[in-house]
C-alpha atoms as a PDB file:
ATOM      1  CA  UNK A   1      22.728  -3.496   6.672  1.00  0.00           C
ATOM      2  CA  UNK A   2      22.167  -0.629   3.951  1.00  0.00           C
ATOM      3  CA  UNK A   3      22.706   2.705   4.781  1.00  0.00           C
ATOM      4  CA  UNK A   4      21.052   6.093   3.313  1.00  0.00           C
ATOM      5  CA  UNK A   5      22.079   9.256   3.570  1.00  0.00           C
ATOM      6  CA  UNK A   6      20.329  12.007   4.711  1.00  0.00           C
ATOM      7  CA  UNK A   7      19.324  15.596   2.796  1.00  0.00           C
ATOM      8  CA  UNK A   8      19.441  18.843   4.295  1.00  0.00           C
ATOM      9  CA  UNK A   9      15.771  18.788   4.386  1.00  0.00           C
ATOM     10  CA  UNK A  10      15.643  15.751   6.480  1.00  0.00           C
ATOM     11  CA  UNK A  11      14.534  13.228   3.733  1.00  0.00           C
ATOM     12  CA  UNK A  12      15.887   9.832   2.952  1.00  0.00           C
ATOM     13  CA  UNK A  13      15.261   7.454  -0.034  1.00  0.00           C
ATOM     14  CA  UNK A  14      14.934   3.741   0.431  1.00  0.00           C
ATOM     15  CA  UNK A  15      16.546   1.783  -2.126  1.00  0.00           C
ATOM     16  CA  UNK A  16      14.182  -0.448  -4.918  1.00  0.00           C
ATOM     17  CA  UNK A  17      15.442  -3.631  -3.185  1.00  0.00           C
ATOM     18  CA  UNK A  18      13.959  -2.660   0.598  1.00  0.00           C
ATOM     19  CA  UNK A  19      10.842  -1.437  -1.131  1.00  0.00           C
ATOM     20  CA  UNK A  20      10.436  -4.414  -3.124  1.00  0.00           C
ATOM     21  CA  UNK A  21      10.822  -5.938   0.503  1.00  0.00           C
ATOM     22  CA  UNK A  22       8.076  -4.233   2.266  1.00  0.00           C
ATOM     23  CA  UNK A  23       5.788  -4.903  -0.606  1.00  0.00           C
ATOM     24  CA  UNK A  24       5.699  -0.931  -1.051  1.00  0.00           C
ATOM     25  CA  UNK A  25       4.904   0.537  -4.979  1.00  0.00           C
ATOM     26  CA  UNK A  26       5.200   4.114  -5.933  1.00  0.00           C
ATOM     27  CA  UNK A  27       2.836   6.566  -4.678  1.00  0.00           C
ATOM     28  CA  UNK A  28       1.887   3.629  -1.661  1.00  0.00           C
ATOM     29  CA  UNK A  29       2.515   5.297   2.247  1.00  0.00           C
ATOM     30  CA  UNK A  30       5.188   4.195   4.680  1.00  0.00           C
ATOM     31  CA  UNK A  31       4.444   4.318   8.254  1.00  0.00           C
ATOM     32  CA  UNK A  32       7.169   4.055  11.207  1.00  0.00           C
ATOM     33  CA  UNK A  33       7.133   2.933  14.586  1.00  0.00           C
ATOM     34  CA  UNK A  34       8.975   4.019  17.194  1.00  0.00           C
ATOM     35  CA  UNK A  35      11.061   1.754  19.147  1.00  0.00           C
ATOM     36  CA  UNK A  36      12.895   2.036  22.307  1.00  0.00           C
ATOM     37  CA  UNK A  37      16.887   2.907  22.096  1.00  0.00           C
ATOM     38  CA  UNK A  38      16.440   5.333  18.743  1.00  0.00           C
ATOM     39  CA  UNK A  39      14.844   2.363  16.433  1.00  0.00           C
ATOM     40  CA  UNK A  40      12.403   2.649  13.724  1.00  0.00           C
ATOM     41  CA  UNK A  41      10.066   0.067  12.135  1.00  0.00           C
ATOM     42  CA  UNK A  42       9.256   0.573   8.658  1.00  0.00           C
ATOM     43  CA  UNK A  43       6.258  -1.177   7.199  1.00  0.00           C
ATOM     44  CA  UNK A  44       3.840  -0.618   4.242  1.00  0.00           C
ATOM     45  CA  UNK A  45       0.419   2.004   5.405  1.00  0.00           C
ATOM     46  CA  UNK A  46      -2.481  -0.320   4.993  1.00  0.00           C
ATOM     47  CA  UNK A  47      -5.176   1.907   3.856  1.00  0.00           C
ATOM     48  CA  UNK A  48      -7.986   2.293   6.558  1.00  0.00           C
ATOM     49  CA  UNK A  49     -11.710   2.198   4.632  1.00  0.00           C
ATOM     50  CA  UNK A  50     -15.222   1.042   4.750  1.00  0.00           C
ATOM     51  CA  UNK A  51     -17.209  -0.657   2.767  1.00  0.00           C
ATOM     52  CA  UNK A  52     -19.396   2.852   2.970  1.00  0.00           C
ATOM     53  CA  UNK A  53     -16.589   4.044   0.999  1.00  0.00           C
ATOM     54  CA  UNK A  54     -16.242   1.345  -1.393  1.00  0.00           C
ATOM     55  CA  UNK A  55     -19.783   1.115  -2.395  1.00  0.00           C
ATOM     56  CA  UNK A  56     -19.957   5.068  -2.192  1.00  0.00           C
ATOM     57  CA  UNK A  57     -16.903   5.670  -4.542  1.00  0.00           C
ATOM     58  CA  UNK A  58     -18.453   3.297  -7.441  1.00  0.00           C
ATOM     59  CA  UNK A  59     -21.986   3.764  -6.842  1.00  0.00           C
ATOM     60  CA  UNK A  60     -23.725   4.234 -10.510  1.00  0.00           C
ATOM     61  CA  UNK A  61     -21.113   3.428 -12.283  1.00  0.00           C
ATOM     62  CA  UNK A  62     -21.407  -0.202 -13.081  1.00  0.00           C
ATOM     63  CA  UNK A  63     -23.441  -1.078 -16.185  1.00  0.00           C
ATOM     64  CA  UNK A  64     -24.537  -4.472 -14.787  1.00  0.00           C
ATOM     65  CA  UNK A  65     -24.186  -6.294 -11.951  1.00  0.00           C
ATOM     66  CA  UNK A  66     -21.092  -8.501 -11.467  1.00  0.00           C
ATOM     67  CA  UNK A  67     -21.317 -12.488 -10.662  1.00  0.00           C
ATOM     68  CA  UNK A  68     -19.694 -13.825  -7.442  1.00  0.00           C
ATOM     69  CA  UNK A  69     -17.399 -15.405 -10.132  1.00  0.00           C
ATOM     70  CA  UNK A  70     -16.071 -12.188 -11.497  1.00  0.00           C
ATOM     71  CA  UNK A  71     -16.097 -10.389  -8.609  1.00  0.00           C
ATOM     72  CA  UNK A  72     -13.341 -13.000  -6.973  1.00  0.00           C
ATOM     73  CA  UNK A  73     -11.632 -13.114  -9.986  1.00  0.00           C
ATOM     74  CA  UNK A  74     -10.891  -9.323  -9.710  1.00  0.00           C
ATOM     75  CA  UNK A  75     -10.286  -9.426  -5.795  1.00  0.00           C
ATOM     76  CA  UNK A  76      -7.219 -12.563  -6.812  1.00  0.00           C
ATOM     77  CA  UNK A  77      -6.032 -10.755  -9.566  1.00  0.00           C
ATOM     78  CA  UNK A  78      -6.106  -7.568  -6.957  1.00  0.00           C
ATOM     79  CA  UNK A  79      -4.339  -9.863  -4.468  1.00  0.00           C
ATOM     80  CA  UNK A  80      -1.573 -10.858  -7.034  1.00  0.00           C
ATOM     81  CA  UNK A  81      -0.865  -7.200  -8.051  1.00  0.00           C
ATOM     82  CA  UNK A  82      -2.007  -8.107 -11.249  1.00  0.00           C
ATOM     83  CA  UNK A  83      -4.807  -4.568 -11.779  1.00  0.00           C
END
């Protein structure tokens, strides 16, 4: 099991490999459970929107509408980490 030390601020850094593991990426949030007998759960923060907030964020700035086709070949390429 790796171990990590911890600063004199409290902080710890997870190493690449257990990031890699959670599916985590720079600048992405890490949220912890709390588990009975002084255990944590780490796992990757899934953001929390709306589609209020998706339309809201790129409304006017689309030139033309996108097809159905293009608009699920962004969301697979989204899903593969590929943009």
């Amino acid at each position: 099991m790796p171990a990590v030390t911890v600063t004199t601020k409290g902080q710890v850094t997870l190493k690449r490999d257990l990031l890699q593991h959670l599916g985590i990426k720079p600048g992405e949030r890490v949220e912890f459970d709390k588990l009975p007998g002084g255990e944590l759960r780490v796992k990757a923060a899934k953001p929390a929107g709306t589609i209020d907030d998706f339309i809201g964020r790129h409304a006017g700035k689309v030139d033309k509408p996108l097809s159905i086709e293009e608009m699920n070949d962004i969301a697979a390429a989204g899903w593969a980490g590929e943009k």
